[in-house]
PDB file of N, CA and C in Angstrom:
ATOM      1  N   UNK A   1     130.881 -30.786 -94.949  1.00  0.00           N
ATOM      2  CA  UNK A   1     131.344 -30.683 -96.313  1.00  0.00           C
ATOM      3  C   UNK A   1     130.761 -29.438 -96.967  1.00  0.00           C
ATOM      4  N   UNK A   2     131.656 -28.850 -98.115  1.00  0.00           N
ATOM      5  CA  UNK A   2     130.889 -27.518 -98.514  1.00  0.00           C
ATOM      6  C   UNK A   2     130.328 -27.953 -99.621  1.00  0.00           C
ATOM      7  N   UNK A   3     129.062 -27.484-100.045  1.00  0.00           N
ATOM      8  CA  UNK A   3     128.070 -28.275-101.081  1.00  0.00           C
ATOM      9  C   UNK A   3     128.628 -27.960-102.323  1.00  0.00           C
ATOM     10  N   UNK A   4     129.689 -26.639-102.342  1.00  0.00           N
ATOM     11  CA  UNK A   4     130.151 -26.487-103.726  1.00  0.00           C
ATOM     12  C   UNK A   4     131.001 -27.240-104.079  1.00  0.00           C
ATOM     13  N   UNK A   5     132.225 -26.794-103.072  1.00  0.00           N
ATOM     14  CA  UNK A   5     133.648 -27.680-103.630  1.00  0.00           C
ATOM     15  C   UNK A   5     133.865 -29.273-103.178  1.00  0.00           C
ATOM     16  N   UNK A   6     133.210 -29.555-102.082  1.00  0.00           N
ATOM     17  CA  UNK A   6     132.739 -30.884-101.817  1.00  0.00           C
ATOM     18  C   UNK A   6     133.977 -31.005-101.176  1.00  0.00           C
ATOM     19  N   UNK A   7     134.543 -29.746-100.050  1.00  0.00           N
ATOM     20  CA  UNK A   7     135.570 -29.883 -99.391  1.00  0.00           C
ATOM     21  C   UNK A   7     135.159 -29.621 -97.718  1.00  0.00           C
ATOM     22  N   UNK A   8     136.140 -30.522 -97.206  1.00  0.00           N
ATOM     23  CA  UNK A   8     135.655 -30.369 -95.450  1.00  0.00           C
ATOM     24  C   UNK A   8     135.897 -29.132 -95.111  1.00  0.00           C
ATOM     25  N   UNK A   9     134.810 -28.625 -94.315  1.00  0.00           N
ATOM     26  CA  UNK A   9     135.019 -27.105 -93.845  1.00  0.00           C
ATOM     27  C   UNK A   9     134.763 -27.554 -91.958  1.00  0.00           C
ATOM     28  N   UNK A  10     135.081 -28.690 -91.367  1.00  0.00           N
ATOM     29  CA  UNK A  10     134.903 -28.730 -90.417  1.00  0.00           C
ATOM     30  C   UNK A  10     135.357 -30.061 -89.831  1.00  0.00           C
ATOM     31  N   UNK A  11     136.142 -30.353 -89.255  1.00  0.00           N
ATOM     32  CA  UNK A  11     136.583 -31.451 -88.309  1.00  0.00           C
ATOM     33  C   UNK A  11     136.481 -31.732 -86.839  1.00  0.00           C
ATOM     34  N   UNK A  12     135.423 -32.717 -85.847  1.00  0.00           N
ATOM     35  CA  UNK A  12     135.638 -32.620 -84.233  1.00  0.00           C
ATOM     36  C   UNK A  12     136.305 -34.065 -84.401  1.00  0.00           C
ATOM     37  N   UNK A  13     136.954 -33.676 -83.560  1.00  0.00           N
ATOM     38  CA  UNK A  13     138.363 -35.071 -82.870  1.00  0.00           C
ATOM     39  C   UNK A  13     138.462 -34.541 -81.742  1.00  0.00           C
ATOM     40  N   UNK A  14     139.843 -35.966 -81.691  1.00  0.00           N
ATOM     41  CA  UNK A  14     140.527 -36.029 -80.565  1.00  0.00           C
ATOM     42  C   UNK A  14     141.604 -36.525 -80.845  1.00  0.00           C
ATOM     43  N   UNK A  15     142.689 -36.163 -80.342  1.00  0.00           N
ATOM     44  CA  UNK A  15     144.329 -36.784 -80.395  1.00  0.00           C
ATOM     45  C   UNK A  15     144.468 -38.042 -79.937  1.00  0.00           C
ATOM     46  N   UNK A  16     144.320 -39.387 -80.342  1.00  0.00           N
ATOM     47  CA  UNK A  16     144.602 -40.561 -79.713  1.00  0.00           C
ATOM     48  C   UNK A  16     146.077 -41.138 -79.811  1.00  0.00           C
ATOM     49  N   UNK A  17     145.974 -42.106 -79.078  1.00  0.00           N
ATOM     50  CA  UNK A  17     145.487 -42.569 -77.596  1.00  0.00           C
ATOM     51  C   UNK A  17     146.496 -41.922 -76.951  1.00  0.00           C
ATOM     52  N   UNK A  18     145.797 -41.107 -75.605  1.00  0.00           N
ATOM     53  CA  UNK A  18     146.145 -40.194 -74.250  1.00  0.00           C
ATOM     54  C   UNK A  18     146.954 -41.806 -73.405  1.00  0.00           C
ATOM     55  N   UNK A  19     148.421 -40.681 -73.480  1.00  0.00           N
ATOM     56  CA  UNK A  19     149.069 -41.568 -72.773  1.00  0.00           C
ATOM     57  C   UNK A  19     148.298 -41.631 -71.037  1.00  0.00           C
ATOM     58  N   UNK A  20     148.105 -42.388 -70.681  1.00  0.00           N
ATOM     59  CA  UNK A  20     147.765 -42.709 -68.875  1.00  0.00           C
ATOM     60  C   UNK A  20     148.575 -43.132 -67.995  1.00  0.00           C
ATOM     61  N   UNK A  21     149.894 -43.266 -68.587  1.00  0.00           N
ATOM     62  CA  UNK A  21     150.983 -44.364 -67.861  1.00  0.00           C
ATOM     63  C   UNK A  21     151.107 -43.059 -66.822  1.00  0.00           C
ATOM     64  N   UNK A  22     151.472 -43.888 -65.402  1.00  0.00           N
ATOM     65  CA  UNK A  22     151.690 -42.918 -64.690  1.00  0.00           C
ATOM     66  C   UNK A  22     153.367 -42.191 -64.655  1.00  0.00           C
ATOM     67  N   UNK A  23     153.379 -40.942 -64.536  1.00  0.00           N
ATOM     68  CA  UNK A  23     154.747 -40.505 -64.914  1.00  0.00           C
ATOM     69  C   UNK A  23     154.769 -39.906 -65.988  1.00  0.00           C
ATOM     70  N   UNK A  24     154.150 -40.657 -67.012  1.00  0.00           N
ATOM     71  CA  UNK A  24     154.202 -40.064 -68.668  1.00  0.00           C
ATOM     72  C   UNK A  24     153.047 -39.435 -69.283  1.00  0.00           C
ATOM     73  N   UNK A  25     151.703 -39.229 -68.006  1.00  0.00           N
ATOM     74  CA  UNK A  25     150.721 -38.898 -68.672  1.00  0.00           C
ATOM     75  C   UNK A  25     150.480 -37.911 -69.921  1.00  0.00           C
ATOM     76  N   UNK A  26     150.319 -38.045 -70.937  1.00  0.00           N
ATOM     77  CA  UNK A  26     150.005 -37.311 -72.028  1.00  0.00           C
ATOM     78  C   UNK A  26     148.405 -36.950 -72.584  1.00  0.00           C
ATOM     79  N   UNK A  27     147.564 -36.007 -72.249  1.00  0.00           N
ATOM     80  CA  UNK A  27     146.333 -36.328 -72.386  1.00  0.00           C
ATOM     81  C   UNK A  27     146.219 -35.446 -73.399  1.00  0.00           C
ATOM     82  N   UNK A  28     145.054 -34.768 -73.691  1.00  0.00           N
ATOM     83  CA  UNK A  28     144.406 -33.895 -74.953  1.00  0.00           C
ATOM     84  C   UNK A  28     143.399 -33.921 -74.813  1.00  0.00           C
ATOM     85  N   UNK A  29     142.292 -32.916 -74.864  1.00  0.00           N
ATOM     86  CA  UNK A  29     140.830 -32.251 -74.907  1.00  0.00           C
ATOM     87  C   UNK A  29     140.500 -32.900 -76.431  1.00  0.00           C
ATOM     88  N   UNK A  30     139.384 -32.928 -76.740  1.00  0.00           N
ATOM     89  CA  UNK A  30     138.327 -32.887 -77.792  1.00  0.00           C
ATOM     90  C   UNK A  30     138.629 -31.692 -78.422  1.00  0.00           C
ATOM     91  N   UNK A  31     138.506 -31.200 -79.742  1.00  0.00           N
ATOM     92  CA  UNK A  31     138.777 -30.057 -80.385  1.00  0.00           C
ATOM     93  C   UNK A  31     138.189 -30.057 -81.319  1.00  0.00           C
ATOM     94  N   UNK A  32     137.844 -29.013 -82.227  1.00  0.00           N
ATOM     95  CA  UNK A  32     137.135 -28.661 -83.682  1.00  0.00           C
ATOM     96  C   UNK A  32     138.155 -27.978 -83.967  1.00  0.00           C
ATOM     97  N   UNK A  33     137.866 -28.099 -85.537  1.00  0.00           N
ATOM     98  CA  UNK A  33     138.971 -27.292 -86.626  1.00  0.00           C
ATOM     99  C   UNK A  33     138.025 -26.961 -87.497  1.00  0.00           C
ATOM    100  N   UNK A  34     137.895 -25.647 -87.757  1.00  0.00           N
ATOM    101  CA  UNK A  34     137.393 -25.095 -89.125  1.00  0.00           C
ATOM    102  C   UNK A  34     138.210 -24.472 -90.374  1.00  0.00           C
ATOM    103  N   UNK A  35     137.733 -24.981 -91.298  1.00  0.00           N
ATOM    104  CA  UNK A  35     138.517 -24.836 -92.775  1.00  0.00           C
ATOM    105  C   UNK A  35     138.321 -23.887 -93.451  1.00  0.00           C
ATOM    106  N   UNK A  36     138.440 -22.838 -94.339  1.00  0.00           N
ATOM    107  CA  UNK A  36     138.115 -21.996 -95.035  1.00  0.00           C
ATOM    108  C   UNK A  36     139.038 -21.786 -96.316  1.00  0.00           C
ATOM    109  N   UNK A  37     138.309 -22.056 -97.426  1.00  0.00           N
ATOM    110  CA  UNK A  37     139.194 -21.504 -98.834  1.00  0.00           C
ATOM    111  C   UNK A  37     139.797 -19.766 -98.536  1.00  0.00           C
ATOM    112  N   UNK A  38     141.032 -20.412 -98.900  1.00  0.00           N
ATOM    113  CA  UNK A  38     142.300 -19.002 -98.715  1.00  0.00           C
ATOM    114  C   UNK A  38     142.602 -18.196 -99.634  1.00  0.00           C
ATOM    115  N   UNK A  39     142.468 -18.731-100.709  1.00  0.00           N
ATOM    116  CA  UNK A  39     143.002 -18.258-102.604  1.00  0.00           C
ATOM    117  C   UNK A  39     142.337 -18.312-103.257  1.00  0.00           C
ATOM    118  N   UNK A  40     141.007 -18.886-102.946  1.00  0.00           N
ATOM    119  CA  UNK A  40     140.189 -19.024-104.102  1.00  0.00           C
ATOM    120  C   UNK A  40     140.440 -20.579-104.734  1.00  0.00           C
ATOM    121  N   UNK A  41     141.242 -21.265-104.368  1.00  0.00           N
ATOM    122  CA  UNK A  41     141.381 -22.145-104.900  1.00  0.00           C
ATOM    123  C   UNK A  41     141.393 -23.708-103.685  1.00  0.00           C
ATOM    124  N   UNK A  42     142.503 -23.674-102.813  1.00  0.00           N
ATOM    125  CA  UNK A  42     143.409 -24.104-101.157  1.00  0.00           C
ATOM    126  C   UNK A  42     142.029 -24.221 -99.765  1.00  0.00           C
ATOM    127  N   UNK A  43     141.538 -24.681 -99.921  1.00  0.00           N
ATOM    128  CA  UNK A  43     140.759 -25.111 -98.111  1.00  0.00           C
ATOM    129  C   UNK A  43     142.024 -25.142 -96.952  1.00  0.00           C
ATOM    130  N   UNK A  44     141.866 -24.659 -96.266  1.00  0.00           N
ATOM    131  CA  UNK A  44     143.179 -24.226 -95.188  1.00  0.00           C
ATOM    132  C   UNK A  44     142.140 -24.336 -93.738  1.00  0.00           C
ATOM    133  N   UNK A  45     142.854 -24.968 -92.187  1.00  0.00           N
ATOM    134  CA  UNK A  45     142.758 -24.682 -91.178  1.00  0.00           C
ATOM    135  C   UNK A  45     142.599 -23.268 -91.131  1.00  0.00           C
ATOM    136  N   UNK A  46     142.076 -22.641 -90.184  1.00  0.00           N
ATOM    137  CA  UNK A  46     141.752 -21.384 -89.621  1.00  0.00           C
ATOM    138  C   UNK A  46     141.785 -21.305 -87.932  1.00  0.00           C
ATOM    139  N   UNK A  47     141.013 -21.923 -87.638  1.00  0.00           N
ATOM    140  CA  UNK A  47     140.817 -22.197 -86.345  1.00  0.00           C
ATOM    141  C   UNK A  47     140.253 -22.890 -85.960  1.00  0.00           C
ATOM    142  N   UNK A  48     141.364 -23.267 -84.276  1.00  0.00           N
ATOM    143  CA  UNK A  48     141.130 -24.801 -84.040  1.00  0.00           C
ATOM    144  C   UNK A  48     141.018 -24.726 -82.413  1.00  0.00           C
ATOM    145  N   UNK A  49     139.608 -25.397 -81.583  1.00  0.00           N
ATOM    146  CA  UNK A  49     138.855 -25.436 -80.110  1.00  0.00           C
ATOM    147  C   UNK A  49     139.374 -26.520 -79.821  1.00  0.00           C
ATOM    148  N   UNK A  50     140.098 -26.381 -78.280  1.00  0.00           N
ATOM    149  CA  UNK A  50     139.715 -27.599 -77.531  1.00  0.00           C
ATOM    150  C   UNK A  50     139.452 -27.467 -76.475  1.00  0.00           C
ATOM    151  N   UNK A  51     138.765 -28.323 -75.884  1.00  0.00           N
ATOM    152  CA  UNK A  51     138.308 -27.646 -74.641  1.00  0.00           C
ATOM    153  C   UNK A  51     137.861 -29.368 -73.832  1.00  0.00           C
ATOM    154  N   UNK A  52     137.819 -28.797 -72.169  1.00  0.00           N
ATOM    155  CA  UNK A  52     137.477 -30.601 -71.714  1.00  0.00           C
ATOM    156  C   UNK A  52     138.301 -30.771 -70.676  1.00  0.00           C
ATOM    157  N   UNK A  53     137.800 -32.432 -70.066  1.00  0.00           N
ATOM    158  CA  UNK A  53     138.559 -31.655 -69.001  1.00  0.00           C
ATOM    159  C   UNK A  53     139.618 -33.042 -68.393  1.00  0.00           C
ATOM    160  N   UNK A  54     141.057 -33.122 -68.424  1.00  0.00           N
ATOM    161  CA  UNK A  54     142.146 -33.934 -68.305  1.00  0.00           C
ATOM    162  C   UNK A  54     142.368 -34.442 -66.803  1.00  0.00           C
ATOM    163  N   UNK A  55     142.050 -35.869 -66.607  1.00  0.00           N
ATOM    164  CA  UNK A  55     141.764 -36.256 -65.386  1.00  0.00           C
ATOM    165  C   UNK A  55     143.061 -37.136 -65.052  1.00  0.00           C
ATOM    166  N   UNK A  56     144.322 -36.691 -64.736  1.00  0.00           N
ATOM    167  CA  UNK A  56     145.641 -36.789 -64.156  1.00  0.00           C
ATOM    168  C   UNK A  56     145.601 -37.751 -63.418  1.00  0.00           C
ATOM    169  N   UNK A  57     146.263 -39.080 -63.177  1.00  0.00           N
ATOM    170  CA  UNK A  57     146.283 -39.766 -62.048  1.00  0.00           C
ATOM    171  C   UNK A  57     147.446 -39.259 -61.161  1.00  0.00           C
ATOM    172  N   UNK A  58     146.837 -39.944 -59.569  1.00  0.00           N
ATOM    173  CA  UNK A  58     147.269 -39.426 -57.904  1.00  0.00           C
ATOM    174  C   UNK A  58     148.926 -40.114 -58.457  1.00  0.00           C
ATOM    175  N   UNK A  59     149.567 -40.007 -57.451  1.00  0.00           N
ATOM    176  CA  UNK A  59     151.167 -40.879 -57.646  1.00  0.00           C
ATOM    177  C   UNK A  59     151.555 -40.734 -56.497  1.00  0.00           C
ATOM    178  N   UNK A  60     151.968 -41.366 -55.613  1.00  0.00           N
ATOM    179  CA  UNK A  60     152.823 -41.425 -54.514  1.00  0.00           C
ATOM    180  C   UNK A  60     152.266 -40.916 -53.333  1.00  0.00           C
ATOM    181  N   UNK A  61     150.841 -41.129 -53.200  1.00  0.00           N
ATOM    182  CA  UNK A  61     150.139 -40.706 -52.339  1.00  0.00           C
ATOM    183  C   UNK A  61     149.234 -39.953 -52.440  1.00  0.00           C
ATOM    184  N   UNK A  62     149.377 -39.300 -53.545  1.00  0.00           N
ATOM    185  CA  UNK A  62     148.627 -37.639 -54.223  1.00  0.00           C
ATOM    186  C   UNK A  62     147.029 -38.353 -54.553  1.00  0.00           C
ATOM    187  N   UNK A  63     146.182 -37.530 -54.648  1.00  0.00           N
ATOM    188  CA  UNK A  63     144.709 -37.784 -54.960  1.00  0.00           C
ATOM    189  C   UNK A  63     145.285 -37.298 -56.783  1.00  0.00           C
ATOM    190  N   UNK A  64     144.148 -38.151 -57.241  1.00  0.00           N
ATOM    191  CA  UNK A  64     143.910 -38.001 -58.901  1.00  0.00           C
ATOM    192  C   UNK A  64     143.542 -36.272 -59.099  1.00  0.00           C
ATOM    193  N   UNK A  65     143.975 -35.707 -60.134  1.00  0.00           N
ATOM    194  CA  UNK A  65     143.470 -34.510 -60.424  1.00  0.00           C
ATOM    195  C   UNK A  65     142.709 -34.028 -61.610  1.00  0.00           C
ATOM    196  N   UNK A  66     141.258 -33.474 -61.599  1.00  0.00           N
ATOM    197  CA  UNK A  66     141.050 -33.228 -63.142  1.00  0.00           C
ATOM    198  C   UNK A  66     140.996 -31.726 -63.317  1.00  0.00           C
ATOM    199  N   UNK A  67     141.480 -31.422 -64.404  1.00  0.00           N
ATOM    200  CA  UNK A  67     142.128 -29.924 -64.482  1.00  0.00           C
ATOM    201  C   UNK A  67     140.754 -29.251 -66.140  1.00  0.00           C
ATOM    202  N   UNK A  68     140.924 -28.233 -66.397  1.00  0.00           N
ATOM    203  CA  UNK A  68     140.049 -27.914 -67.150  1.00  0.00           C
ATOM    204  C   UNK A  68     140.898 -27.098 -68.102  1.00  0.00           C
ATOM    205  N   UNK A  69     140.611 -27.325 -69.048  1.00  0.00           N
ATOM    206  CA  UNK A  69     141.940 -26.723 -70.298  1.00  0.00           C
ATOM    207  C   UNK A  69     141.313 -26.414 -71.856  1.00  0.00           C
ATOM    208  N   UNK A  70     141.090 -25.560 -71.957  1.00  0.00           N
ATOM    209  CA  UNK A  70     141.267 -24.576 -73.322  1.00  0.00           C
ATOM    210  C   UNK A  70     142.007 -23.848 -74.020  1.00  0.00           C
ATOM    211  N   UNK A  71     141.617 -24.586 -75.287  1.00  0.00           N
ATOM    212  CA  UNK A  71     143.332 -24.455 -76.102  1.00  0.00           C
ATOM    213  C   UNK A  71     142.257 -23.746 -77.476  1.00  0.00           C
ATOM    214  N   UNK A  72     142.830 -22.257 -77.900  1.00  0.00           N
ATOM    215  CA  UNK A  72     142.505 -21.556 -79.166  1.00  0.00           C
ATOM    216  C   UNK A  72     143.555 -21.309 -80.042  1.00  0.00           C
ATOM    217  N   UNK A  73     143.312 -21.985 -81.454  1.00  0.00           N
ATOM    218  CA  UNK A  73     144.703 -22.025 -82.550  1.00  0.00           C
ATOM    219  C   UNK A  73     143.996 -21.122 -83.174  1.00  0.00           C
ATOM    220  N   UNK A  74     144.773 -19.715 -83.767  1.00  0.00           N
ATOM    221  CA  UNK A  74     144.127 -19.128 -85.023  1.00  0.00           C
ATOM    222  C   UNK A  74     145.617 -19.102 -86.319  1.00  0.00           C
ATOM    223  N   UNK A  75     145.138 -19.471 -87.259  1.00  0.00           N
ATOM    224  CA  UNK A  75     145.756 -19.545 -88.242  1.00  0.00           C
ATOM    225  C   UNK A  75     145.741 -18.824 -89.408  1.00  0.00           C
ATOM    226  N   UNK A  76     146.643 -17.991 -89.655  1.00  0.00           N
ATOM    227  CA  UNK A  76     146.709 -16.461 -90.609  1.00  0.00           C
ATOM    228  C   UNK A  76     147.567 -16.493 -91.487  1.00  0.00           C
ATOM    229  N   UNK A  77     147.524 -15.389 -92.388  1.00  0.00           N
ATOM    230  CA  UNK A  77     148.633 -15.029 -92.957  1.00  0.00           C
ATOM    231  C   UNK A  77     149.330 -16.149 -93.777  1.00  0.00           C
ATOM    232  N   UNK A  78     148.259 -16.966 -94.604  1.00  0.00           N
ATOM    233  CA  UNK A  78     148.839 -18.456 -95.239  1.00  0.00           C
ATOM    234  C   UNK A  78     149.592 -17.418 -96.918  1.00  0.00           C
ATOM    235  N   UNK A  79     150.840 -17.761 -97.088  1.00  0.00           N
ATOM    236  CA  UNK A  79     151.397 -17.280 -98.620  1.00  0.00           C
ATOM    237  C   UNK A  79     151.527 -18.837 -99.129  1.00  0.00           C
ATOM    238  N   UNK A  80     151.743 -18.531-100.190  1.00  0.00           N
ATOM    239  CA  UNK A  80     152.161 -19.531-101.052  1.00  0.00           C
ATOM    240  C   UNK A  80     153.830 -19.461-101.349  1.00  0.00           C
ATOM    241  N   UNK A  81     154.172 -20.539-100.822  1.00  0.00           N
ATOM    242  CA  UNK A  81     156.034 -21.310-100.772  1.00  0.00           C
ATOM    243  C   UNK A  81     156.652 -22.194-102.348  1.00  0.00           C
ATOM    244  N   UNK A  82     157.320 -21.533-102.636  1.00  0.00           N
ATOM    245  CA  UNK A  82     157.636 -22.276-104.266  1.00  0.00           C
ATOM    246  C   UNK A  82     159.298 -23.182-103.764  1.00  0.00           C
ATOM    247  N   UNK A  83     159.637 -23.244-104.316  1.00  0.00           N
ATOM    248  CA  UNK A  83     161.176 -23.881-104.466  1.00  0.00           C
ATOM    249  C   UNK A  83     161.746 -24.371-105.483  1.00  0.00           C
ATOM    250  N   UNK A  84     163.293 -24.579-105.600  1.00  0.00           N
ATOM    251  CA  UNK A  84     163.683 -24.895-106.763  1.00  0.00           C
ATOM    252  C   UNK A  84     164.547 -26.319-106.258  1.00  0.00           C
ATOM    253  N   UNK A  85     165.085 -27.320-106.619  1.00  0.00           N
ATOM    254  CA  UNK A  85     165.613 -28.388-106.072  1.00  0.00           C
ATOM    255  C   UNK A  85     166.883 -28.860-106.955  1.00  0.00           C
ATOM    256  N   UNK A  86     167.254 -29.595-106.719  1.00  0.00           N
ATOM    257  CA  UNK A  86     167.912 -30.372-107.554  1.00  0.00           C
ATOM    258  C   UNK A  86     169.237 -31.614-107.510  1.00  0.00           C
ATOM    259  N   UNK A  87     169.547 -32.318-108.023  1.00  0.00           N
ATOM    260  CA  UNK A  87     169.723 -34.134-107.427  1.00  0.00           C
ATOM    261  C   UNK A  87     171.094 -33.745-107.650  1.00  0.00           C
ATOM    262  N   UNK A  88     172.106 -34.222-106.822  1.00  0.00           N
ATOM    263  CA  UNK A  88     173.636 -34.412-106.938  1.00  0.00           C
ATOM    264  C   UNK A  88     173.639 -35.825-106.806  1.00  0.00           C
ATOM    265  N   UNK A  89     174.174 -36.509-107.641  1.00  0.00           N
ATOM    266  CA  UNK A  89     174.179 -38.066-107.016  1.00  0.00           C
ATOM    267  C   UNK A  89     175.960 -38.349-107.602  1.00  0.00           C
ATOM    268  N   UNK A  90     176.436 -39.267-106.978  1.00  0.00           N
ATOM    269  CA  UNK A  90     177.950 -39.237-107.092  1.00  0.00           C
ATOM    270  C   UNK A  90     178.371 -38.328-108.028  1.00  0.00           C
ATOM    271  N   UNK A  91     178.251 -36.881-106.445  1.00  0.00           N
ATOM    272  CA  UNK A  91     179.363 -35.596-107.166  1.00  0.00           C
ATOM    273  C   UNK A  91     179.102 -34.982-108.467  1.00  0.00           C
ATOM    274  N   UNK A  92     177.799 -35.666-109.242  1.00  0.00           N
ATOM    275  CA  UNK A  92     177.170 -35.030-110.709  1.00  0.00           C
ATOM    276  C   UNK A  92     176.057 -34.394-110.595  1.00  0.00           C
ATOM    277  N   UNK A  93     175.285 -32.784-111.229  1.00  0.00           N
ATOM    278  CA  UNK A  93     174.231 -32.818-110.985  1.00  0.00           C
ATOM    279  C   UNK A  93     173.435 -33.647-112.087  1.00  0.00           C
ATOM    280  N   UNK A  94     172.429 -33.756-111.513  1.00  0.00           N
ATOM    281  CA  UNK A  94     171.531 -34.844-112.618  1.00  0.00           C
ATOM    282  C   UNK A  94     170.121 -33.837-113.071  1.00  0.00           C
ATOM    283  N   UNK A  95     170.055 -33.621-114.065  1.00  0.00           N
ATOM    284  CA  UNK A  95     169.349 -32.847-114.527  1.00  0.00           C
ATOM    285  C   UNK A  95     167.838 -33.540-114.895  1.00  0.00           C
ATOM    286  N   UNK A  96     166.718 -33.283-114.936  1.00  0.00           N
ATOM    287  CA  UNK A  96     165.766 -33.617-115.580  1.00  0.00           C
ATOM    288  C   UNK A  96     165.559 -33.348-117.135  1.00  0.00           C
ATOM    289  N   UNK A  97     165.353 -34.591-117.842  1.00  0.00           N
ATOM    290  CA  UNK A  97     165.231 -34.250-119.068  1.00  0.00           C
ATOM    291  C   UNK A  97     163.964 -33.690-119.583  1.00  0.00           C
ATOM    292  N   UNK A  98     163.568 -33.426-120.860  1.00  0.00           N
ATOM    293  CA  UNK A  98     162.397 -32.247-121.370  1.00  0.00           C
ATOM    294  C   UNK A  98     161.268 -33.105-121.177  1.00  0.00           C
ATOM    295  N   UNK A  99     161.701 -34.304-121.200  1.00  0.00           N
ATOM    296  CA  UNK A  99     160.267 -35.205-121.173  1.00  0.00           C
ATOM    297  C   UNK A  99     159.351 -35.572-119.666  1.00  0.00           C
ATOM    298  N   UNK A 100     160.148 -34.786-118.529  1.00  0.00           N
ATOM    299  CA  UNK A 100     160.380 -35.419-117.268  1.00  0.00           C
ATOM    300  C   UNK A 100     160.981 -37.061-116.866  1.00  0.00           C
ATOM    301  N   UNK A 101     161.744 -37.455-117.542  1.00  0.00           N
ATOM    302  CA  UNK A 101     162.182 -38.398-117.170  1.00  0.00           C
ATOM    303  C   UNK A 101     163.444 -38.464-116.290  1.00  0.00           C
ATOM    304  N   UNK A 102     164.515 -39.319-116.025  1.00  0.00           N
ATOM    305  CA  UNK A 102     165.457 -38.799-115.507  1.00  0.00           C
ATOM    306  C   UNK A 102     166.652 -39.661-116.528  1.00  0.00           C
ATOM    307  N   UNK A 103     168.099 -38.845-116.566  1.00  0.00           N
ATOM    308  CA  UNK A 103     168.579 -39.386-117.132  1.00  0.00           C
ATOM    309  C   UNK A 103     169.486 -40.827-117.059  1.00  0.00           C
ATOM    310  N   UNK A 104     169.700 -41.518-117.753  1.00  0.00           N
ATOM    311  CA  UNK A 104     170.529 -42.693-117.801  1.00  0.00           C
ATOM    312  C   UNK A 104     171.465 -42.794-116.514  1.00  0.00           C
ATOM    313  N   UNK A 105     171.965 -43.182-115.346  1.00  0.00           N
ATOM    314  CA  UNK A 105     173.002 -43.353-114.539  1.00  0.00           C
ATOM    315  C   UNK A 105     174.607 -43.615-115.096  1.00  0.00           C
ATOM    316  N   UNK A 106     175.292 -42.534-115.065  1.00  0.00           N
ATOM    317  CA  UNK A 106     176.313 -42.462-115.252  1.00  0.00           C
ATOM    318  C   UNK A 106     177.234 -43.839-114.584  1.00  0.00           C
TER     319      UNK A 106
END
């Protein structure tokens, strides 16, 4: 946690639960994620470790395999995304009124 903003600047996991079924194995390493304020304002991912090592079961005769795998995410270049929206509901647009409410159903 950062002592100022009292925001996580650091996460270790793991992706659960690693499929084992044989055929469908789906596994995942252990990983860290570090956070860093982007704007001055936003805590954002930056970069994210995994590393460890994925122990495959044999099938059809095959011996089990454990493989060793490192995975580096870097995360950049965050802008800020605005949008504008707005409700069509039977074929009318429906506007928001000044109060934010919405209006009466036609």
């Amino acid at each position: 946690m950062d002592q100022q903003d009292y925001q996580i600047v650091l996460i270790d996991g793991r992706s659960v639960p690693d499929d084992i079924r044989h055929g469908n194995e789906d596994l995942s390493p252990p990983f860290t994620t570090y956070y860093e304020q982007v704007d001055g304002d936003y805590w954002f991912p930056t970069y994210t470790k995994g590393e460890g090592m994925l122990n495959f079961s044999g099938g059809n005769g095959y011996m089990s395999q454990s493989v060793h795998i490192r995975q580096i995410v870097t995360y950049t270049d965050y802008k800020r995304f605005r949008s504008k929206s707005r409700i069509i509901y039977d074929g009318q647009d429906l506007k928001t009124q000044p109060d934010g409410s919405q209006p009466a159903k036609p």
